[in-house]
Protein backbone atom coordinates (compact mmCIF):
# COMPACT_ATOMS: atom_id res chain seq x y z
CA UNK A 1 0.00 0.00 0.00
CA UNK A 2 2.94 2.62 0.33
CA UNK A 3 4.48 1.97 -2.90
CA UNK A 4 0.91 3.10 -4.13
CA UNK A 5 0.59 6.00 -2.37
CA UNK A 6 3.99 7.32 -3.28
CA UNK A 7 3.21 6.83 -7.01
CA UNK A 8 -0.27 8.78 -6.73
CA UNK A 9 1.48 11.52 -4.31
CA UNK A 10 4.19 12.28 -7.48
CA UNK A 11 1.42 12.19 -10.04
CA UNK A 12 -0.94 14.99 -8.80
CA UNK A 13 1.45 18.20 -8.84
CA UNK A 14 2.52 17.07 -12.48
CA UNK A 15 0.31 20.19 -14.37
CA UNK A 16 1.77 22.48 -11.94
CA UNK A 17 5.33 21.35 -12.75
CA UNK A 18 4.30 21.82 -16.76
CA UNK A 19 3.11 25.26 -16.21
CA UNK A 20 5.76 26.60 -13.91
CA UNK A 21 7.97 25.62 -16.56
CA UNK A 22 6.08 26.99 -19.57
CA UNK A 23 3.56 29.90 -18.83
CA UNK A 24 5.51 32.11 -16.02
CA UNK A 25 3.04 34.70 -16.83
CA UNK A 26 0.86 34.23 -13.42
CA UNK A 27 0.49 31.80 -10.51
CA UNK A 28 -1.34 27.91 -10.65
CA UNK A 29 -3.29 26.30 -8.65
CA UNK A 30 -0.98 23.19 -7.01
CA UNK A 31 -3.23 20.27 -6.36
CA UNK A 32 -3.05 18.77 -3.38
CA UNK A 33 -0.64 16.28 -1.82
CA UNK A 34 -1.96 12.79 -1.42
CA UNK A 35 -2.25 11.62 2.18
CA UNK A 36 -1.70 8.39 4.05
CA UNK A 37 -5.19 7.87 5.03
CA UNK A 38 -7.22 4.86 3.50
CA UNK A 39 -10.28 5.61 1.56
CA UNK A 40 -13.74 5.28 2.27
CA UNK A 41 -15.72 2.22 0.29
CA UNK A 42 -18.13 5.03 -1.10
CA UNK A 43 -16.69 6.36 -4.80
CA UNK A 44 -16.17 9.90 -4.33
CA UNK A 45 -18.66 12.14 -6.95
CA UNK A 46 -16.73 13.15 -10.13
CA UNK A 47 -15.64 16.75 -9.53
CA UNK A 48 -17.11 19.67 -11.55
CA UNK A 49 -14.76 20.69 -14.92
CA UNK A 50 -14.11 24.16 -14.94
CA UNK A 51 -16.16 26.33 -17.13
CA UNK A 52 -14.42 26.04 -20.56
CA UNK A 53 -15.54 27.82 -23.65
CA UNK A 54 -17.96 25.44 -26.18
CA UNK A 55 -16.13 23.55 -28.56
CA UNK A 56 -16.63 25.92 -31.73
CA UNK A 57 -17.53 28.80 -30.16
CA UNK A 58 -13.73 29.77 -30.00
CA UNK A 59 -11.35 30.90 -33.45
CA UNK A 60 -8.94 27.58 -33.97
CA UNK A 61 -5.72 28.98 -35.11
CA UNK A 62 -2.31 27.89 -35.31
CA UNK A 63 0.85 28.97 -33.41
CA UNK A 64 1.67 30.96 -36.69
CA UNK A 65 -1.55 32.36 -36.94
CA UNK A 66 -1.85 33.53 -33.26
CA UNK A 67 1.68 35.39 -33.48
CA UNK A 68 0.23 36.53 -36.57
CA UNK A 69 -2.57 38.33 -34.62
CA UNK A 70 -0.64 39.66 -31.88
CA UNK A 71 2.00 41.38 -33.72
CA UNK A 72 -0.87 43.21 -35.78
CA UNK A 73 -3.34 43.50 -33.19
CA UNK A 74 -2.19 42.57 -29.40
CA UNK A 75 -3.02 46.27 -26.94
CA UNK A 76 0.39 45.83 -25.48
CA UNK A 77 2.24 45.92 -29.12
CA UNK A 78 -0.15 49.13 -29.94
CA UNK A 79 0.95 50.77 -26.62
CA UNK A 80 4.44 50.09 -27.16
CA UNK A 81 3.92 51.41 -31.02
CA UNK A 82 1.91 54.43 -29.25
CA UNK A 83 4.57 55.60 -26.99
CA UNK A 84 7.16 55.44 -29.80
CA UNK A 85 5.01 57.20 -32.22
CA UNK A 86 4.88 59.89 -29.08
CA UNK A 87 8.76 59.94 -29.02
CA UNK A 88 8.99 60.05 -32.97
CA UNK A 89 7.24 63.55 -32.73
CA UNK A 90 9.71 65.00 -30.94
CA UNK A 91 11.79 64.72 -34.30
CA UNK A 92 9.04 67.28 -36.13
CA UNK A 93 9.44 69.37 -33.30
CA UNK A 94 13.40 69.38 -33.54
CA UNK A 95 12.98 70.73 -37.00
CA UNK A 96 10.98 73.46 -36.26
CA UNK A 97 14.44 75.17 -35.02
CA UNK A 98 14.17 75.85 -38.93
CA UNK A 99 11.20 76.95 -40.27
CA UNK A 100 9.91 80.27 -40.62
CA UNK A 101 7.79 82.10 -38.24
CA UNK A 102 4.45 84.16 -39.76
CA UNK A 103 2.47 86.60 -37.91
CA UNK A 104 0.16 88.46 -38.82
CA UNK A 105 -1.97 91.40 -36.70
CA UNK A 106 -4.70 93.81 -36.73
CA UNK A 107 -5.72 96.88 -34.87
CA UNK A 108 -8.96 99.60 -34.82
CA UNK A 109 -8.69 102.93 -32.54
CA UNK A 110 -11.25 105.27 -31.40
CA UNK A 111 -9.84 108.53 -30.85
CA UNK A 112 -11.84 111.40 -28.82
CA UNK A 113 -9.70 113.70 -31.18
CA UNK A 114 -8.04 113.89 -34.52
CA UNK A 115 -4.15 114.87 -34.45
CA UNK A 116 -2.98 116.28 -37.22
CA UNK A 117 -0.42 118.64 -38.85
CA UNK A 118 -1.67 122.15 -40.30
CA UNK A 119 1.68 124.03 -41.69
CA UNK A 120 -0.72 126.78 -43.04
CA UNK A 121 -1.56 128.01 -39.48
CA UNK A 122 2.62 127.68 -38.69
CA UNK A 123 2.58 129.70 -41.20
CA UNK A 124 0.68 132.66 -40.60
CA UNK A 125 1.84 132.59 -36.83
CA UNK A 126 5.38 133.06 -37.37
CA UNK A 127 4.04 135.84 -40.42
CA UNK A 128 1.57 137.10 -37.40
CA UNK A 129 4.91 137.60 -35.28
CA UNK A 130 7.17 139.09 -37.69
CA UNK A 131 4.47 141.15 -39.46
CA UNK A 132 4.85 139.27 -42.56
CA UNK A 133 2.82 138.54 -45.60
CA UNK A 134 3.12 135.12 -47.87
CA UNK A 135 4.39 135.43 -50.91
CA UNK A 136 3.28 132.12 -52.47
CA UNK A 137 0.15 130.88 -49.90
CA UNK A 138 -0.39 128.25 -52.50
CA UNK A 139 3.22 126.11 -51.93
CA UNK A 140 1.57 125.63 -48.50
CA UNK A 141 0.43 121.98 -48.36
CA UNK A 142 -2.97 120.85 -47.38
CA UNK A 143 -2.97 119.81 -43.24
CA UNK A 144 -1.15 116.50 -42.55
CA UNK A 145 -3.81 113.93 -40.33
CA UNK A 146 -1.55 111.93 -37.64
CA UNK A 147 -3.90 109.97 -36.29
CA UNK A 148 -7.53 110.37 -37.23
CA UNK A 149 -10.28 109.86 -35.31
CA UNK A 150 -10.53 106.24 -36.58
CA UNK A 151 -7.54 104.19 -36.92
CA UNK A 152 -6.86 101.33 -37.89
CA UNK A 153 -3.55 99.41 -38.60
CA UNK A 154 -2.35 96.05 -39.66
CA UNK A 155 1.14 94.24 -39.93
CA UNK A 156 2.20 90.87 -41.09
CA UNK A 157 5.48 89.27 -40.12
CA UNK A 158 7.95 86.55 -41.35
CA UNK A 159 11.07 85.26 -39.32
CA UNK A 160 13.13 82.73 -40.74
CA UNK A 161 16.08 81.24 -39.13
CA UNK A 162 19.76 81.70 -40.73
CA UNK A 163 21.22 79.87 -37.79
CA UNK A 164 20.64 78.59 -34.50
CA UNK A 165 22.36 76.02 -32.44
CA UNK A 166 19.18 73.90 -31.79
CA UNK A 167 18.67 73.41 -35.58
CA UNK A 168 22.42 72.68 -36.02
CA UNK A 169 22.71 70.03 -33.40
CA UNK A 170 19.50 68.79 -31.95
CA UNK A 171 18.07 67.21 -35.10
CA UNK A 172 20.08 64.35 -34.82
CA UNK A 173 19.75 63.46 -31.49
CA UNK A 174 16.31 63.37 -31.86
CA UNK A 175 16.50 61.11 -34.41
CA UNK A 176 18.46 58.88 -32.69
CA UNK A 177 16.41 59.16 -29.77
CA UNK A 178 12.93 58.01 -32.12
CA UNK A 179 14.99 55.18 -33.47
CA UNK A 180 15.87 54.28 -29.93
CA UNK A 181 11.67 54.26 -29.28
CA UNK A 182 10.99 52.56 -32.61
CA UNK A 183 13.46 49.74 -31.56
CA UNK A 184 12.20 49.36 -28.28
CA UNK A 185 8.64 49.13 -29.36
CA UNK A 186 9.76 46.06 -31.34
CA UNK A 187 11.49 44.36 -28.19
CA UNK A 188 8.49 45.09 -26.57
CA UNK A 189 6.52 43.00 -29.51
CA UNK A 190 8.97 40.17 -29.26
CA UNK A 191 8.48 40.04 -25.75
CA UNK A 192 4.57 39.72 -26.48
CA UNK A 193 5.24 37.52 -29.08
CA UNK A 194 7.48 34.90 -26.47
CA UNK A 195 4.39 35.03 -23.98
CA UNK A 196 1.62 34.69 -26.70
CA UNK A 197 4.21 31.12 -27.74
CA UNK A 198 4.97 30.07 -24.36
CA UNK A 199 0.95 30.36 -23.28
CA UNK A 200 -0.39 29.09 -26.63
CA UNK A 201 2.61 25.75 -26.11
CA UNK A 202 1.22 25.56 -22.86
CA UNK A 203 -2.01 25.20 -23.48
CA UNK A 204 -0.70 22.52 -25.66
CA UNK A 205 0.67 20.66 -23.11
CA UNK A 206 -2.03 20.88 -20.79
CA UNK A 207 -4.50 18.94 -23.67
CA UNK A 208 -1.34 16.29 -23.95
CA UNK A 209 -2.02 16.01 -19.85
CA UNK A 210 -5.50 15.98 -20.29
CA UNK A 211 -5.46 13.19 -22.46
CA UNK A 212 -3.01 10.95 -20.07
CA UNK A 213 -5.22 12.20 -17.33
CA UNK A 214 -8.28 10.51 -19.48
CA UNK A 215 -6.45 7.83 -20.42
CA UNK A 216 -6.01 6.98 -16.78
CA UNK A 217 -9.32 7.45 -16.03
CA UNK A 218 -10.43 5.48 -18.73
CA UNK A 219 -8.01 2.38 -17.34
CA UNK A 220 -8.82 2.94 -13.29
CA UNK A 221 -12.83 2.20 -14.17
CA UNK A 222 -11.84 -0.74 -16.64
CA UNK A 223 -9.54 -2.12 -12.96
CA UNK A 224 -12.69 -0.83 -10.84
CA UNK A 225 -15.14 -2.83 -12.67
CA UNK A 226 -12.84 -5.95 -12.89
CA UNK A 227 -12.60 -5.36 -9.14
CA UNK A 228 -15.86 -5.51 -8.57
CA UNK A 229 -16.92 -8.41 -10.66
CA UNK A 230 -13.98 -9.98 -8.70
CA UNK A 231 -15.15 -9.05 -5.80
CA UNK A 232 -18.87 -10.40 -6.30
CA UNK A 233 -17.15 -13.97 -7.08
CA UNK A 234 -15.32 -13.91 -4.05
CA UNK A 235 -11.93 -13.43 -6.03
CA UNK A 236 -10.73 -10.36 -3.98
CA UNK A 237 -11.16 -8.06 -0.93
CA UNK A 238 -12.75 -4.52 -0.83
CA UNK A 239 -8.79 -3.58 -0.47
CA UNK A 240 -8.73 -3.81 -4.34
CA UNK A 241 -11.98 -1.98 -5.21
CA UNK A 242 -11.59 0.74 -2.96
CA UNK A 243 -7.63 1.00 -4.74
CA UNK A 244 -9.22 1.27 -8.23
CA UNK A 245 -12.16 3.68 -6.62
CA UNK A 246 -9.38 5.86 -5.55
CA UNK A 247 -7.17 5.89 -8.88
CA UNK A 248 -10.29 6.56 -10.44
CA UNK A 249 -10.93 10.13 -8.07
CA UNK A 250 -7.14 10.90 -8.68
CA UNK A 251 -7.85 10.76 -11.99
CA UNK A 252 -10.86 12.93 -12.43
CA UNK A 253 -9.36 15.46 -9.68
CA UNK A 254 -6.37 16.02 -12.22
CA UNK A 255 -9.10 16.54 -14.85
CA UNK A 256 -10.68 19.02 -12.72
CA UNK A 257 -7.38 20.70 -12.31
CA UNK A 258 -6.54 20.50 -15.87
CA UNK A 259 -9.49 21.67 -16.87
CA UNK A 260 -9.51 24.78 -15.06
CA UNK A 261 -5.48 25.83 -15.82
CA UNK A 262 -6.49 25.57 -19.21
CA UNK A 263 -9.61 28.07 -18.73
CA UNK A 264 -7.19 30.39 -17.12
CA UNK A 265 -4.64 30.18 -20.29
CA UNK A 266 -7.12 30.60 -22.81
CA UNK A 267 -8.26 34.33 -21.63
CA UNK A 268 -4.99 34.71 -20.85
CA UNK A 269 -3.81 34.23 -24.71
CA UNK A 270 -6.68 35.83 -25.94
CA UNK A 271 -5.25 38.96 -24.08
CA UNK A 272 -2.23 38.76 -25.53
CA UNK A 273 -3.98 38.31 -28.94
CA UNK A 274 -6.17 40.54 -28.65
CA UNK A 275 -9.26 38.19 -29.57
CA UNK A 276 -10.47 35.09 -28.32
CA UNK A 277 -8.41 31.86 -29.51
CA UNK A 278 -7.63 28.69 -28.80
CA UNK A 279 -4.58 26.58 -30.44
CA UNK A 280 -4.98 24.40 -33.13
CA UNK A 281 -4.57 20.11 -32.98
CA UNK A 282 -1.15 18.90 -31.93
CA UNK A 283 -0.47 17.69 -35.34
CA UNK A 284 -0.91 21.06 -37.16
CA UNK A 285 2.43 22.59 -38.23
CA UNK A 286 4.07 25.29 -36.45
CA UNK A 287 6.46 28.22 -37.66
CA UNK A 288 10.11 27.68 -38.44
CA UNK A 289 12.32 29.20 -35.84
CA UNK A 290 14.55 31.84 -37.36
CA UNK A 291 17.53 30.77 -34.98
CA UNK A 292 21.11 31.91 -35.88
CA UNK A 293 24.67 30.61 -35.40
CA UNK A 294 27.07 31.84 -32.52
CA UNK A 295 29.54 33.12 -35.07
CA UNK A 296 26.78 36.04 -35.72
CA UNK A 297 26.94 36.94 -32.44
CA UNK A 298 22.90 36.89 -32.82
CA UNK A 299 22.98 38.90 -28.90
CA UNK A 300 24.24 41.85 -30.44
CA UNK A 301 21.49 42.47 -33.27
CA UNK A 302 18.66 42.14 -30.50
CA UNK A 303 16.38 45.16 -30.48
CA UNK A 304 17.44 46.11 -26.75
CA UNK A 305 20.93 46.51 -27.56
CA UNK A 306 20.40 48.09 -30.91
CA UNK A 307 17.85 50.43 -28.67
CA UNK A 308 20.38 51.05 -26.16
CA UNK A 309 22.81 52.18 -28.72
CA UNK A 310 20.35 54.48 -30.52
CA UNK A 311 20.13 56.00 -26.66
CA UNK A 312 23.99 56.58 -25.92
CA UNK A 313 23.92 58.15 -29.70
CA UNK A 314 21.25 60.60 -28.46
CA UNK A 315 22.72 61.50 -25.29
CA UNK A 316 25.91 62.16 -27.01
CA UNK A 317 24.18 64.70 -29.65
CA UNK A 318 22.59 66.73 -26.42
CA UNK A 319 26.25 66.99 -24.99
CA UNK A 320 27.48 68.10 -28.15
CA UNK A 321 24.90 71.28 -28.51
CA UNK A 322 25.51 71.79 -24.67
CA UNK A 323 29.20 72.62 -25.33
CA UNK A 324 27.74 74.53 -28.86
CA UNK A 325 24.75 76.66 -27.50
CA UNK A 326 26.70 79.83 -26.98
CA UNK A 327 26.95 80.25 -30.49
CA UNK A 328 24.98 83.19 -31.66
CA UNK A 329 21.10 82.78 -33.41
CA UNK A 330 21.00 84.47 -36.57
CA UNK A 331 17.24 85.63 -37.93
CA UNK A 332 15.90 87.30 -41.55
CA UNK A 333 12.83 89.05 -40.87
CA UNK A 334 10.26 90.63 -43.07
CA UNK A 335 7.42 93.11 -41.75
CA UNK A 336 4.65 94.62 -44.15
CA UNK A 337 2.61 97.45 -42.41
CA UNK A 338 -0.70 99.05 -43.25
CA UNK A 339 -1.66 102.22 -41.40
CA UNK A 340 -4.86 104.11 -42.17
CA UNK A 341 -3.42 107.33 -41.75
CA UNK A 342 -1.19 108.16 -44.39
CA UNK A 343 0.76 110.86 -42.30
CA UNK A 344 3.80 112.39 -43.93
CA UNK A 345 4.84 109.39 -46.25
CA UNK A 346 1.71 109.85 -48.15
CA UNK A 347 1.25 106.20 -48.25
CA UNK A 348 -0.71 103.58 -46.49
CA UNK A 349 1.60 100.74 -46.89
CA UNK A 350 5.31 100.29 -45.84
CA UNK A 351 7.07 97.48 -45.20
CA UNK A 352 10.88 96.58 -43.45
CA UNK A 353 14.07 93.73 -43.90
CA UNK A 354 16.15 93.26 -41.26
CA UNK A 355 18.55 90.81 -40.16
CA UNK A 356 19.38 90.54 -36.53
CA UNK A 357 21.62 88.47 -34.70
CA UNK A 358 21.81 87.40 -30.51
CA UNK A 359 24.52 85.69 -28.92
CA UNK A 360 24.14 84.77 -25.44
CA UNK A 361 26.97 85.62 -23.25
CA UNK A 362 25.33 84.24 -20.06
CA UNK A 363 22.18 82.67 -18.62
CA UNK A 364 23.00 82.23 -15.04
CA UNK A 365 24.60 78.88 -15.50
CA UNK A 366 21.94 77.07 -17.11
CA UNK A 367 23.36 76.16 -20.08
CA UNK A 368 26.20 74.32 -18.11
CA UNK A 369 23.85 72.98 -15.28
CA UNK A 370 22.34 71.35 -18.47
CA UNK A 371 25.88 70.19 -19.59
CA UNK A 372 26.74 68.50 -16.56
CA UNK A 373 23.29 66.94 -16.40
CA UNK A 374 23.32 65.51 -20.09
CA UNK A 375 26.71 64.14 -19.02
CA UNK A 376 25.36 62.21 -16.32
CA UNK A 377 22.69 60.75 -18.67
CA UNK A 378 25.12 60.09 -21.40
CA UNK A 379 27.05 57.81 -18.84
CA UNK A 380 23.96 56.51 -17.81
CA UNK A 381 23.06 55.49 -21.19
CA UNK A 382 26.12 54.13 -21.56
CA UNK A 383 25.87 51.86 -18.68
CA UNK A 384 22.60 50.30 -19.75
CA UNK A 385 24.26 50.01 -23.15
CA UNK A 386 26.53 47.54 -21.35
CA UNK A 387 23.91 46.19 -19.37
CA UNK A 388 22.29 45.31 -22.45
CA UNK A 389 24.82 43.45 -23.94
CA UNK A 390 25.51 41.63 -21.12
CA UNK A 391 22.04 40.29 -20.60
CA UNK A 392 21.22 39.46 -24.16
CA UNK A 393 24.65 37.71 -24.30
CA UNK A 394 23.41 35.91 -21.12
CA UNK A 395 20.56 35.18 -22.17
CA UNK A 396 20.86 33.50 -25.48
CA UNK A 397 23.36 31.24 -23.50
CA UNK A 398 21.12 30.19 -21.15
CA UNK A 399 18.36 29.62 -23.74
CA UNK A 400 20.40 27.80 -26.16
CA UNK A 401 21.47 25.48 -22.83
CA UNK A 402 18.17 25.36 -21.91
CA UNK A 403 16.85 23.80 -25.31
CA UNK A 404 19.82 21.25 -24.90
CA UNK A 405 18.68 20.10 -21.48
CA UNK A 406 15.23 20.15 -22.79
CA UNK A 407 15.90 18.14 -25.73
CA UNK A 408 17.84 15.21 -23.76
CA UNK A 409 15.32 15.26 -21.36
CA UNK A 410 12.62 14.81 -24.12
CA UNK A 411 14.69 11.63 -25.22
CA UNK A 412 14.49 10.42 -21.47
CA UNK A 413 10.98 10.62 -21.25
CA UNK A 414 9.64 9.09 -24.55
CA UNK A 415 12.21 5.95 -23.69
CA UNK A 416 10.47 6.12 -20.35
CA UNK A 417 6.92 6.23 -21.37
CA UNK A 418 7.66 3.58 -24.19
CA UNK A 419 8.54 1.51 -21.38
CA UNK A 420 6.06 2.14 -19.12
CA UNK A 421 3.39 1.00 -21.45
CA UNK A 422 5.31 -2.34 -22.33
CA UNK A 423 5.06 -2.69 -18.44
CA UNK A 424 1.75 -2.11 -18.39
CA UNK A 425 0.87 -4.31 -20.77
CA UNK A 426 2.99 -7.13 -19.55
CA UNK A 427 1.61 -6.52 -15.96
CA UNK A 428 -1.98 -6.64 -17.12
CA UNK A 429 -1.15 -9.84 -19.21
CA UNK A 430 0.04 -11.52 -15.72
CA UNK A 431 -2.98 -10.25 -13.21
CA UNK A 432 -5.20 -11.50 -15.90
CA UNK A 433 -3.55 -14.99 -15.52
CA UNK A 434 -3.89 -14.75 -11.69
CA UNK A 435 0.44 -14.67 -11.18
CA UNK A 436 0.76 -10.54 -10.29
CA UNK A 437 -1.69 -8.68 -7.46
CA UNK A 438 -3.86 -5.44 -7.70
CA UNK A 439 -1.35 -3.43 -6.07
CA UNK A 440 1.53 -4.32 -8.97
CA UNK A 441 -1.34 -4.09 -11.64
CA UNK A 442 -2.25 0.21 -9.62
CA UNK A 443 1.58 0.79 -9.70
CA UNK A 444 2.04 -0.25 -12.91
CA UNK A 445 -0.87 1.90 -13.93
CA UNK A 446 0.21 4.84 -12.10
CA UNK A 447 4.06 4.84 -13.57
CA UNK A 448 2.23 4.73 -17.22
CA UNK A 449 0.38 7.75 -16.35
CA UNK A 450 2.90 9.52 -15.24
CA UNK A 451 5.99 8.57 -17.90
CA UNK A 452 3.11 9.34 -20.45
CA UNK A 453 2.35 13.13 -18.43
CA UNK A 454 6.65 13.18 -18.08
CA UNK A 455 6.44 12.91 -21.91
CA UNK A 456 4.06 15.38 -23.14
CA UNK A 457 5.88 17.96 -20.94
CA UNK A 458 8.65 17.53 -22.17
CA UNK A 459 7.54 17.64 -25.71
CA UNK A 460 5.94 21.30 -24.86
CA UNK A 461 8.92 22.41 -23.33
CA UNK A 462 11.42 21.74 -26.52
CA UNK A 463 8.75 23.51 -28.20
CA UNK A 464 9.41 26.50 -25.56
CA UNK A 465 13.00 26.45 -25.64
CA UNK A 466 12.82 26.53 -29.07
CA UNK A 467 10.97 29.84 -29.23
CA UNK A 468 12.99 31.35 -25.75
CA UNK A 469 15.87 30.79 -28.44
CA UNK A 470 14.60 32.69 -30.87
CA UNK A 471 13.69 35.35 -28.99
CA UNK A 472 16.87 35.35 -27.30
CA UNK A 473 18.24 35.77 -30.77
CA UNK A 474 15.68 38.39 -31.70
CA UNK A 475 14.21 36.38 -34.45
CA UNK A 476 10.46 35.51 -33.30
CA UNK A 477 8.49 38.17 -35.34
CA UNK A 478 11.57 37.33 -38.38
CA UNK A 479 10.26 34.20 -38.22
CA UNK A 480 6.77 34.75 -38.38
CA UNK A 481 7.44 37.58 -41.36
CA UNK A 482 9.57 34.98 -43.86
CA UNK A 483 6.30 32.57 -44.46
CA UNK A 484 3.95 35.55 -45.02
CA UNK A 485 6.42 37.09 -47.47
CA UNK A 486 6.75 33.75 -49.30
């Protein structure tokens, strides 16, 4: 009786072992831990199945497909691609250091009086003075109006930029800086792209477990009705019925389990999607891994280093106009008046070129608090440059070992699980000819189940590796591109 419950105590947590390893994207439920105690003679009720979507009701698509969807259509690739269109603005407004500048203004006065300028009454004051009489009263001209009664003016003004030091060195890091963005909204896609694989593989697996976990039940009622038949004839004890009545409640428990997880991953992907989904049969073809060789040094074309390096080329283009913005601003300008009141020009219109030119001598130390602040962000961005490569370099080790391990493990468990049913088989041959027990017939059982559950997790997990790889490498949405360009 212990050899049995050790078997059933290692084959409960097996779904939680699968998903730890292939969906870290949010806790599991762990089942529970078998116990020593002996069970009751009364079958326990079949538990309740988790409320999973109607077959049909649900888009089938394949692992292709579904990466398809979320790089076109996931919320967290259209945030990322938000916030780097936000970022890419900042380009336009960099080149604005350039353009011209138009203005134009109007203007209406009331006036309680009329100003104006009458020569004729200059005139005959000063003659009034000196006692003198015009000789030509005609040559005096008419009175000159200043500023009438009612007014009204207009001007319109262009300013365009010969020089400045923003347009001369700010352009560039702002384009850096929007590559920098663009890039890192496409890490953040292969990042959704890993999770939409790892959660769509694990769903996967979990149907693999689900179908060892029916399997199993299917087997523990076939030994529960032979134990009871057996048992009616006087062939057995209850010690036998109640074994296959409790293999039979293990069994539907993991079902229950199962059941549920795989609720919890299907809304899960169809987050990520952005649509409802669920994967496609095991046998329908997946993508093609885009995986490259060492020699390319794959780590170093990942879009967080190339995103990093976009950032220390940035940084390095605000230092540079810190060290330049003393130079002076040089600005063309053109102003076209209108003025209601001709006054002495005789003319309504005027208009006035200029050139002027400003060169700042100081600004109360900002423009070197801002150097020495740039400088600690250049070194900054620097760092995390380094940071990067480091970690992607890391990474694509581990992965890469990872997939190894996985692989070899793989080969373990399909020789295991071949074996398991040839001693299954061989063990049911024997109790049927009366020379093994119930209890070698349950083990035997159990140890299928669980080589077969060893074996379908360790098919998802290649399948996992295999994509952490790519991603690792920077390759998952590459991979997904090639077929659709084909």
């Amino acid at each position: 009786m212990s050899l049995r419950i050790a078997a059933g105590s290692v084959r409960r947590p097996l779904s939680v072992v699968l998903l730890a390893a292939l969906s870290p994207l949010g806790a599991l439920a762990q089942a529970p831990v078998a116990t020593g105690e002996t069970p009751q003679p009364v079958p326990p009720p079949q538990p309740t199945l988790a409320a999973a979507p109607a077959p049909g009701t649900l888009r089938t698509v394949t692992l292709q497909e579904a990466l398809s969807l979320a790089a076109k259509q996931s919320p967290d690739v259209a945030a990322a691609r938000a916030q780097a269109a936000v970022v890419a603005a900042g380009v336009r407004r960099a080149w604005t250091a350039w353009q011209p500048e138009v203005t134009v203004g109007a203007q209406y006065v009331r006036s309680s009086a009329e100003a104006s300028l009458d020569l004729g009454q200059f005139v005959g004051l000063v003659g009034g003075v000196f006692n003198l009489v015009p000789v030509n009263p005609q040559i005096i001209p008419e009175p000159v109006v200043i500023t009438a009664k009612d007014s009204r003016y207009a001007s319109a003004t262009i300013s365009q930029p010969l020089f400045t030091p923003a347009g001369a060195f700010l352009i560039g890091p702002a384009k850096a800086g929007a590559e920098a963005a663009e890039l890192g909204a496409l890490e953040a896609r292969e990042q959704v792209l890993l999770a939409v694989a790892r959660t769509y593989l694990g769903l996967q697996g979990i149907t693999q477990l689900m179908d060892a976990a029916r399997e199993a039940e299917s087997v523990a009622l076939q030994r529960e009705g032979e134990a009871k038949a057996q048992l009616g004839v006087g062939m057995t004890v209850e010690a036998a019925l109640l074994r296959a009545q409790a293999e039979t409640a293990q069994a539907r428990v993991q079902l229950a389990q199962l059941s549920g997880q795989n609720v919890q991953l299907l809304a899960m992907l169809g987050a990520l999607v952005g649509e409802p989904i669920q994967p496609a049969p095991l046998d329908a073809p997946g993508p093609t891994w885009d995986i490259p060789t060492d020699d390319k040094s794959p780590w170093e074309d990942t879009y967080a280093v190339r995103s990093a390096a976009k950032a220390v080329k940035a940084n390095e283009g605000k230092v540079t106009y810190d060290r330049f913005s003393w130079l002076p601003s040089v600005v063309a300008q053109a102003r076209g008046l209108y003025n209601s009141n001709a006054g002495f020009t005789g003319t309504n219109t005027s208009y006035e070129l200029s050139v002027a030119a400003s060169l700042p001598l100081y600004d109360r130390g900002q423009r070197y608090a801002a150097l020495h602040e740039d400088q600690a962000r250049l070194n900054q961005a620097k760092a995390q440059y380094e940071s990067s490569r480091a970690k992607a370099h890391a990474n694509w080790v581990a992965a890469k070992a990872n997939l190894e391990a996985a692989q070899a493990a793989l080969a373990q468990a399909e020789a295991q699980s071949q074996l398991a049913a040839r001693v299954q088989q061989q063990v049911s041959a024997a109790f049927k000819a009366g020379v093994s027990t119930s209890l070698e017939m349950s083990d035997a059982d159990t140890r299928r189940f669980l080589a077969a559950s060893s074996a379908a997790q360790s098919r998802a997990t290649v399948e996992i590796r295999r994509a952490e790889l790519a991603a690792a490498g920077g390759r998952i949405a590459a991979s997904i591109e090639q077929p659709e360009q084909k």
